[in-house]
Protein backbone atom coordinates (compact mmCIF):
# COMPACT_ATOMS: atom_id res chain seq x y z
CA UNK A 1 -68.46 -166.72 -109.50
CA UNK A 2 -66.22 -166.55 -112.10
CA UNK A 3 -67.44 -169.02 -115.83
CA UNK A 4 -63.96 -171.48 -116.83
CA UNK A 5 -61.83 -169.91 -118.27
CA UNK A 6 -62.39 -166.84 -117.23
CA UNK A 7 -60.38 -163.49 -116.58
CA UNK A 8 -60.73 -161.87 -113.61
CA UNK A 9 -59.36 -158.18 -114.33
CA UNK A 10 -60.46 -156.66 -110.76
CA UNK A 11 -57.98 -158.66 -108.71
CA UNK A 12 -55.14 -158.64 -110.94
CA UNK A 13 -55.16 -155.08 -111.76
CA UNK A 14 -55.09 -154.46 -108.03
CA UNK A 15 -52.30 -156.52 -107.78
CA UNK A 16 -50.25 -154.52 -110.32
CA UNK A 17 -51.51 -151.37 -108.85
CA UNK A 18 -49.61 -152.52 -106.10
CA UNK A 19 -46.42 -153.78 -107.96
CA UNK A 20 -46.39 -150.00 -110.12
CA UNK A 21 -46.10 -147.97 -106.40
CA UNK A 22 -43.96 -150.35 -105.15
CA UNK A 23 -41.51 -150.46 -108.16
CA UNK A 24 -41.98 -146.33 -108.07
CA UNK A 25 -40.81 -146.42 -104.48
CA UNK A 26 -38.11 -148.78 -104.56
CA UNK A 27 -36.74 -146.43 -108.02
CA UNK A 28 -37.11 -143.08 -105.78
CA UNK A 29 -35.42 -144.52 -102.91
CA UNK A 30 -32.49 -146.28 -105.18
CA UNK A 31 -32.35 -142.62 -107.27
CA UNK A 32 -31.54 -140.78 -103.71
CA UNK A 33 -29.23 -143.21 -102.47
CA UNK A 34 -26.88 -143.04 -105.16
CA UNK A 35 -27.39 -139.19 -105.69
CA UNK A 36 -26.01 -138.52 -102.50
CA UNK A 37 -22.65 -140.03 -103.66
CA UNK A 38 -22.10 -137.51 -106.46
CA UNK A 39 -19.95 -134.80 -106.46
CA UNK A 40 -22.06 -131.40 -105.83
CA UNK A 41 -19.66 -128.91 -105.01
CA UNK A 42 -16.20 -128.98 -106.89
CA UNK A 43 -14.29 -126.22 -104.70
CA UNK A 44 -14.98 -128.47 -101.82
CA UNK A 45 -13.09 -131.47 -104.23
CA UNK A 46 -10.24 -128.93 -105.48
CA UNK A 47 -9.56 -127.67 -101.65
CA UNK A 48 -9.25 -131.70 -100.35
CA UNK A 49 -7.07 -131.64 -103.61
CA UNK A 50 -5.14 -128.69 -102.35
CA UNK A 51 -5.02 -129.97 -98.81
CA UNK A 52 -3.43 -133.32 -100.27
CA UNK A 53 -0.62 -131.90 -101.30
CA UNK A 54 -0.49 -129.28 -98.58
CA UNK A 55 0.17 -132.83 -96.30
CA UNK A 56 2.94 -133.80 -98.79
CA UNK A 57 4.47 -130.69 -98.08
CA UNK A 58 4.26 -130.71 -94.39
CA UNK A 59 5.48 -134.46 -94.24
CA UNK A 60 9.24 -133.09 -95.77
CA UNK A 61 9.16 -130.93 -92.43
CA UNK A 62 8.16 -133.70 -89.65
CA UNK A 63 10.06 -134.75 -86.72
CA UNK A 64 11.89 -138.03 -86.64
CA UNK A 65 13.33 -138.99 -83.46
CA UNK A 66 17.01 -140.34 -84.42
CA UNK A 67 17.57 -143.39 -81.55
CA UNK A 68 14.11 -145.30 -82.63
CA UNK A 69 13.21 -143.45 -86.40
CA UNK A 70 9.87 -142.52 -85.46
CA UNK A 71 8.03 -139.97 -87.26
CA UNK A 72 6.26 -137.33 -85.16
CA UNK A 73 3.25 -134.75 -86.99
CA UNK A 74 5.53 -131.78 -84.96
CA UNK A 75 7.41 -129.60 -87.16
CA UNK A 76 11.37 -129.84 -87.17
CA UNK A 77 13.13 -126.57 -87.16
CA UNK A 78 16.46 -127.65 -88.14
CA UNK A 79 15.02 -128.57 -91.63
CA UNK A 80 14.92 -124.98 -92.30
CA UNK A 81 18.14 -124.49 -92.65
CA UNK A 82 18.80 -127.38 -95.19
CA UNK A 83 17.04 -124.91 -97.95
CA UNK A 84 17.31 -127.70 -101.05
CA UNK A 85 14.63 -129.83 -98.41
CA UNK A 86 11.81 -128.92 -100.75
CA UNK A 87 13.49 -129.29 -104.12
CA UNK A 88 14.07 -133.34 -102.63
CA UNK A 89 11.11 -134.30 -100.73
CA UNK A 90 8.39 -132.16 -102.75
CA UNK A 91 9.76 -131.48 -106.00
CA UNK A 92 7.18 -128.73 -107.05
CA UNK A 93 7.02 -124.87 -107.10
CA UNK A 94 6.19 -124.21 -102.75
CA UNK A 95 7.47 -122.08 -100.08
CA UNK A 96 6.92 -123.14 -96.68
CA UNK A 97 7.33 -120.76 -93.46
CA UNK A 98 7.22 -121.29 -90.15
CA UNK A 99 6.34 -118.25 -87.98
CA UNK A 100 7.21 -117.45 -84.41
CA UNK A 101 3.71 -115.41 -83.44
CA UNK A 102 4.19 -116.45 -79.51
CA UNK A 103 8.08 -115.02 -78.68
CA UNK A 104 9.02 -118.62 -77.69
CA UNK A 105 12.85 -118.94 -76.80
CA UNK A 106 13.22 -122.00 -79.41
CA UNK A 107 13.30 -120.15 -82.45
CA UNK A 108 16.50 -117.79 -81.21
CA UNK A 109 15.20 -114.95 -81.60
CA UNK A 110 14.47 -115.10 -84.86
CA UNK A 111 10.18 -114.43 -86.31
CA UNK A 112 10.63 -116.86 -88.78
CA UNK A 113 12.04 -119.61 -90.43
CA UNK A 114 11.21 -119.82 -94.60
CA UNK A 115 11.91 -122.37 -97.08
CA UNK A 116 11.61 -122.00 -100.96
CA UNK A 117 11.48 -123.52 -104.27
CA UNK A 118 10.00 -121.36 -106.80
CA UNK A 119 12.66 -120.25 -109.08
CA UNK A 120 11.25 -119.11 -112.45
CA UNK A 121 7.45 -119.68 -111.39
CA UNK A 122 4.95 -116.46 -111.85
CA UNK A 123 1.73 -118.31 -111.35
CA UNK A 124 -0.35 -118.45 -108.31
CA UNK A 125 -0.38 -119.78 -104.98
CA UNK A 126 -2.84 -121.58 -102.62
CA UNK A 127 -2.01 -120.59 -99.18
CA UNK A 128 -2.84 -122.05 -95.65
CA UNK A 129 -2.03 -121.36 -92.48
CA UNK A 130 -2.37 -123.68 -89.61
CA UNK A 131 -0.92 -124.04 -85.53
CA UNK A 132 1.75 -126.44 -85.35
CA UNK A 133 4.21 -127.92 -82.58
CA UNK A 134 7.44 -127.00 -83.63
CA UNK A 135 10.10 -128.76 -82.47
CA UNK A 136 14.05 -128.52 -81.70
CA UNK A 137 15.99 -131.75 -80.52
CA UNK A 138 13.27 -132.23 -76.68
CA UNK A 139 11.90 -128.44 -77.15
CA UNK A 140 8.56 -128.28 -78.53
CA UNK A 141 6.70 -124.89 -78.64
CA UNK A 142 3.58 -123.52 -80.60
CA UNK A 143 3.99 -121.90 -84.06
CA UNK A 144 2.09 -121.29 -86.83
CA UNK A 145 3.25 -123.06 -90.35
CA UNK A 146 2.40 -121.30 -93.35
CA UNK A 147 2.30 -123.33 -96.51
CA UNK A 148 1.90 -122.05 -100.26
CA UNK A 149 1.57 -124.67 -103.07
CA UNK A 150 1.50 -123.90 -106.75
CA UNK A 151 -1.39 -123.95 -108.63
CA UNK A 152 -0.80 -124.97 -112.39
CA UNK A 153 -2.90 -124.23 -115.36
CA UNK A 154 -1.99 -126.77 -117.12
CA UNK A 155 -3.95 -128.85 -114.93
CA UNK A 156 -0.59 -131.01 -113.40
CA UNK A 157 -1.66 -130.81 -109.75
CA UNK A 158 -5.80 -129.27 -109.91
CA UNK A 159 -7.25 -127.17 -112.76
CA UNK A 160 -10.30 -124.47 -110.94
CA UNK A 161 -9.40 -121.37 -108.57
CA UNK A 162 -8.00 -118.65 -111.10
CA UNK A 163 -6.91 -115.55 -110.01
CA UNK A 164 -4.57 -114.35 -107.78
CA UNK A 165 -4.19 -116.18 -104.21
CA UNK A 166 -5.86 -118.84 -102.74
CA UNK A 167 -7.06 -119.09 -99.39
CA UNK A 168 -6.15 -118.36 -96.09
């Protein structure tokens, strides 16, 4: 039995034997948590970048039905022709083309259907290519859309992939 007054160092320095692995588990746990949050692999980041603008592109080409101004994801051949379309709706340095890979009667015999806005640009491209529904007044039919964006060095859209190309 412990005199008055006292100290009793084997019980307390259990105790904060205790508190020190606790505390170092609680600090491990809280250091993986938010390390899973960071960014780890930036071409990942710049291709969601790229793909960002990729949809801004595509949206200048989507289908809106005229009677009820719905928008529908399909691809509108008739805004082809109109060849200012990404000039308006885009306003940077793209070409857009929408290729007829399946002989499908919609596109009148023609293999494609190109748009472009790169007057006085020599830089590179990033370039996807994806399987759309392109569509003509009730006429849908598969086609693949082909989209190039610009990629500045001056860092105005993404700075990273240098070189020539992109993806495809």
């Amino acid at each position: 039995m412990l005199k008055k007054g006292a100290y009793d160092l084997g019980r307390k320095s259990v105790y904060y034997i205790l508190v020190i692995v606790v505390l170092f588990f609680v600090f491990v746990y809280v250091n993986n948590a938010v390390s899973e949050y960071q960014v780890k692999d930036l071409q990942a980041l710049e291709k969601l970048s790229y793909l960002s603008e990729i949809n801004k592109v595509k949206s200048c080409f989507y289908y809106k039905y005229p009677l009820s101004e719905r928008v529908y994801r399909d691809i509108n051949i008739i805004k082809f022709n109109d060849k200012d379309i990404l000039k308006d709706c885009y306003g940077k340095p793209a070409k857009v083309t929408l290729l007829n890979r399946f002989g499908d009667e919609l596109f009148e015999g023609k293999l494609e259907f190109s748009v472009e806005n790169t007057e006085n640009y020599g830089g590179y491209f990033y370039k996807i290519k994806e399987l759309v529904t392109a569509r003509k007044g009730h006429n849908v039919a598969p086609a693949i859309l082909q989209i190039e964006i610009a990629i500045y060095e001056d860092d105005e859209l993404i700075s990273g992939l240098s070189g020539g190309g992109g993806a495809s």
